[in-house]
C-alpha atoms as a PDB file:
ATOM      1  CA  UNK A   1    -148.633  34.667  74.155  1.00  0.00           C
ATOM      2  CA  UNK A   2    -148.047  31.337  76.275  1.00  0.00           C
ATOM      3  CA  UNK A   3    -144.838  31.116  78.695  1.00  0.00           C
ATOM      4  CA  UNK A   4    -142.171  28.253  77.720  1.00  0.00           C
ATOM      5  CA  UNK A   5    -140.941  26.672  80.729  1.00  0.00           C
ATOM      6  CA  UNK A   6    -138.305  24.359  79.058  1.00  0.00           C
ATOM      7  CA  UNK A   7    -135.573  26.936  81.026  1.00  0.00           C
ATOM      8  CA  UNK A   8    -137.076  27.005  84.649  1.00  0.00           C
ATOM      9  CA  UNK A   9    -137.868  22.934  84.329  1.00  0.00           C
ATOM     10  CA  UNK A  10    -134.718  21.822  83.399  1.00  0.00           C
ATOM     11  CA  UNK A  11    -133.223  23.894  85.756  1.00  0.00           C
ATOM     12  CA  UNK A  12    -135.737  22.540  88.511  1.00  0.00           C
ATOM     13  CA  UNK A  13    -135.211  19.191  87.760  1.00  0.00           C
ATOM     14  CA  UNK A  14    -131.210  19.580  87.474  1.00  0.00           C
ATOM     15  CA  UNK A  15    -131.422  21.022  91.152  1.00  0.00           C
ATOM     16  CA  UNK A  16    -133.683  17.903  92.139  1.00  0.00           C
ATOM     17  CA  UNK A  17    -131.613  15.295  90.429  1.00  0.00           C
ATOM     18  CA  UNK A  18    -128.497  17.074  91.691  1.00  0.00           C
ATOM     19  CA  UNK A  19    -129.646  16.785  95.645  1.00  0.00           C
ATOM     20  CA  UNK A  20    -130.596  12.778  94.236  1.00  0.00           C
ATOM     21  CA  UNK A  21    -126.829  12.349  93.557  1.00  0.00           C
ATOM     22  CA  UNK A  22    -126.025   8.608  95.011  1.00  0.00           C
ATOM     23  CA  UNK A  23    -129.041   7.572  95.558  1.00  0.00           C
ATOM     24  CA  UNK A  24    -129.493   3.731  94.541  1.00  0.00           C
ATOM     25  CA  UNK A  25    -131.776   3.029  91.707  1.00  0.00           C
ATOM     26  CA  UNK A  26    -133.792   5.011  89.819  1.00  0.00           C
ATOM     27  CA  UNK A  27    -134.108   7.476  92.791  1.00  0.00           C
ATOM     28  CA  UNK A  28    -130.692   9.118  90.731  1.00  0.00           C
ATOM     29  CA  UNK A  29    -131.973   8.658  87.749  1.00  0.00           C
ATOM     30  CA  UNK A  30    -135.544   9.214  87.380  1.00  0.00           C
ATOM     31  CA  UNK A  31    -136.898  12.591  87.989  1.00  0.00           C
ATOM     32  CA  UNK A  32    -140.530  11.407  89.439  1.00  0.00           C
ATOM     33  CA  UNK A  33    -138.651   9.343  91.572  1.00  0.00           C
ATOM     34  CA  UNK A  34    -135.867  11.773  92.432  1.00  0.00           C
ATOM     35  CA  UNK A  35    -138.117  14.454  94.064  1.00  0.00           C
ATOM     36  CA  UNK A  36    -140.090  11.673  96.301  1.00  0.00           C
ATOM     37  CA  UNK A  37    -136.476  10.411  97.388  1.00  0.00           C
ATOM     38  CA  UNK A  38    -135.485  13.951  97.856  1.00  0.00           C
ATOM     39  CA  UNK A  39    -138.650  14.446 100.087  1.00  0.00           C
ATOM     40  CA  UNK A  40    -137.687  11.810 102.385  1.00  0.00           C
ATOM     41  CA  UNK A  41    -134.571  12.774 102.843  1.00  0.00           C
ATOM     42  CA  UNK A  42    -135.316  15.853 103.925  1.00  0.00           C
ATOM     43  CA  UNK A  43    -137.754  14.627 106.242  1.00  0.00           C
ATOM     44  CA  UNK A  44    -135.487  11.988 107.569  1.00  0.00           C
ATOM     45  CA  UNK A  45    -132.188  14.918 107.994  1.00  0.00           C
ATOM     46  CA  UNK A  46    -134.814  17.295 109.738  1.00  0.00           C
ATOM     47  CA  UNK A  47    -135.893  14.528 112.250  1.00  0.00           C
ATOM     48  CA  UNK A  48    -132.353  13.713 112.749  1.00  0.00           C
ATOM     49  CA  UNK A  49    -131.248  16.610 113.979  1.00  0.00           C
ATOM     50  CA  UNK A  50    -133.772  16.688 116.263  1.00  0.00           C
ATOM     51  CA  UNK A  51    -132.795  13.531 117.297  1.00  0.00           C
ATOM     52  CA  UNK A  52    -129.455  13.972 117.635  1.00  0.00           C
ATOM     53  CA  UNK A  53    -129.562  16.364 120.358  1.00  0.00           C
ATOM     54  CA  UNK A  54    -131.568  13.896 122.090  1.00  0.00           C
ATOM     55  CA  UNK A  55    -128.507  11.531 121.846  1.00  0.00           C
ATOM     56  CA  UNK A  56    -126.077  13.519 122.518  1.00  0.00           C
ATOM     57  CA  UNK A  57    -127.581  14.424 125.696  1.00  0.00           C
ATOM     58  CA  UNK A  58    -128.346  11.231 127.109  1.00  0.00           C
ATOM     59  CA  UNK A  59    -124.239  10.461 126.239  1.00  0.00           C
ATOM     60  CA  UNK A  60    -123.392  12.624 128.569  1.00  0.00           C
ATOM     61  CA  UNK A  61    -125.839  12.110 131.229  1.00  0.00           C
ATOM     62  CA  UNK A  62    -124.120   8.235 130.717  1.00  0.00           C
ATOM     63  CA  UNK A  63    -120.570   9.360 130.656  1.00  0.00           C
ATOM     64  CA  UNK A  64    -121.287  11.841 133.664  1.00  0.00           C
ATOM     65  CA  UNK A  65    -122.949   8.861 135.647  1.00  0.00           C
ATOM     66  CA  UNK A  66    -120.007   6.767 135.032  1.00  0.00           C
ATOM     67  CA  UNK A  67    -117.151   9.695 136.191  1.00  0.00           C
ATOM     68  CA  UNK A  68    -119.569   9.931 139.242  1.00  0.00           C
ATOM     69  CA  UNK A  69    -119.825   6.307 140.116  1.00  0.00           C
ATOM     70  CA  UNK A  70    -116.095   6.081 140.027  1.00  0.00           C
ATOM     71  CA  UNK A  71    -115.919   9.012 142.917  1.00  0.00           C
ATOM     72  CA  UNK A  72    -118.457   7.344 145.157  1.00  0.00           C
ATOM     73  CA  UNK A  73    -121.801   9.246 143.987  1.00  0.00           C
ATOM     74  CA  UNK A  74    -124.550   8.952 141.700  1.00  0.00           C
ATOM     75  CA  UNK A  75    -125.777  11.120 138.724  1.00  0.00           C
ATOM     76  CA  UNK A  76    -128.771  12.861 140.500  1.00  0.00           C
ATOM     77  CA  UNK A  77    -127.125  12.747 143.647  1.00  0.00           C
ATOM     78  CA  UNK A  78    -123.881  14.923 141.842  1.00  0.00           C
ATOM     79  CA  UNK A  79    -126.506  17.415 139.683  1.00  0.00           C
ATOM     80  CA  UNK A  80    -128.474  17.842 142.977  1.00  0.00           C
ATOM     81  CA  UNK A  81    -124.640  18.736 144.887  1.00  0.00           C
ATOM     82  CA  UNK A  82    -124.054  21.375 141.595  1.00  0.00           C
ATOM     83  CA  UNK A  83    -127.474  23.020 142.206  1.00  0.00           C
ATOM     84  CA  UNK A  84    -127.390  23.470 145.897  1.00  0.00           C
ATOM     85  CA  UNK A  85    -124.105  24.976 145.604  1.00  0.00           C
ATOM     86  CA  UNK A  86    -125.176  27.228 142.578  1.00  0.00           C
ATOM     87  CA  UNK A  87    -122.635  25.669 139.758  1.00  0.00           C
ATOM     88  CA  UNK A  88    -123.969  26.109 137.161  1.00  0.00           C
ATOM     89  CA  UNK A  89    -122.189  23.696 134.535  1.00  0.00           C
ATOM     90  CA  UNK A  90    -124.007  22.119 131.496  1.00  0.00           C
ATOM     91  CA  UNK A  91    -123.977  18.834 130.784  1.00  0.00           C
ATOM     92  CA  UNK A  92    -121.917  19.069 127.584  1.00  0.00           C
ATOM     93  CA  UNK A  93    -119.124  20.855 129.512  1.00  0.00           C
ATOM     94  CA  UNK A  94    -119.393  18.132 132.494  1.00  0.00           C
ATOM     95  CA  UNK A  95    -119.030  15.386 130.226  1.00  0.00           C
ATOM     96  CA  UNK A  96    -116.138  16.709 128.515  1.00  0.00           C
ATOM     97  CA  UNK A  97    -114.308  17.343 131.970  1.00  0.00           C
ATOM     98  CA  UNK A  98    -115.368  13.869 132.943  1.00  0.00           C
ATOM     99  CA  UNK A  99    -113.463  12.485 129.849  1.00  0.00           C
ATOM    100  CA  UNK A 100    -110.604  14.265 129.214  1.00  0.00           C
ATOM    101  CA  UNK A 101    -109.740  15.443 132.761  1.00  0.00           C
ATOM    102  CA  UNK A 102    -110.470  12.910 135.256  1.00  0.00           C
ATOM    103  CA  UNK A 103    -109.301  14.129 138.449  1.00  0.00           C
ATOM    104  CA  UNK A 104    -110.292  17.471 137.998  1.00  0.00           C
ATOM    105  CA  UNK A 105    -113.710  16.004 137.938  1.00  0.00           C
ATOM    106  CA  UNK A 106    -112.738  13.979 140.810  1.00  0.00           C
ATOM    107  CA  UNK A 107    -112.266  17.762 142.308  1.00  0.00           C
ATOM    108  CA  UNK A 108    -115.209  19.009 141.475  1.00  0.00           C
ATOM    109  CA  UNK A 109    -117.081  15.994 143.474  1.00  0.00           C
ATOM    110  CA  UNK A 110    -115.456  16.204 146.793  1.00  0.00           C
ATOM    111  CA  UNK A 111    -115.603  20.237 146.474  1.00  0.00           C
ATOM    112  CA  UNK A 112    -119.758  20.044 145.757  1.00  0.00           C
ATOM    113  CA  UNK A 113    -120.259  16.712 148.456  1.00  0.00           C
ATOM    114  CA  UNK A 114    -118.637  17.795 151.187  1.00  0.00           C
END
């Protein structure tokens, strides 16, 4: 006796043309189409968040650089200060201080570059 897929392929092409929802074109409609769009897009989101970490962290080396600048110091000259004196503060953390809390950062230079 032969297996019927009409079940498991509707139901694989519902999933498909679900994930295709507002796509332009036929890439919604189509199913052929659908599941090359959908292909892409997944490549395209997985490379993205790769990326995005890339982003993020030259932000904050920029935003860091800036805060520095503004207290008489450079970027490398600041992370090279943090090291020697064994602070150990990420970036992310930096940034934010830089940002939101401006003369605590403004602290935290004359503290490390004395």
């Amino acid at each position: 006796m032969r297996v019927k897929r009409a079940v498991t392929g509707a139901k694989k092409k519902r999933a498909i043309l679900k994930q295709a929802k507002g796509f332009r074109g036929q890439s919604s409609i189509s199913f052929r189409i659908a599941r090359q769009a959908v292909m892409k897009a997944g490549m395209y989101a997985y490379i993205g968040r790769r990326l995005k970490k890339r982003d993020m962290r030259s932000l904050w080396i920029a935003r860091i650089n800036a805060a520095c600048r503004m207290n008489d110091t450079t970027y490398s000259r600041f992370m090279d200060a943090l090291k020697k004196a064994n602070i150990t503060i990420d970036r992310k953390v930096l940034a934010e201080i830089a940002y939101d809390a401006p003369e605590n950062f403004a602290m935290l230079v004359k503290q490390v570059t004395k």
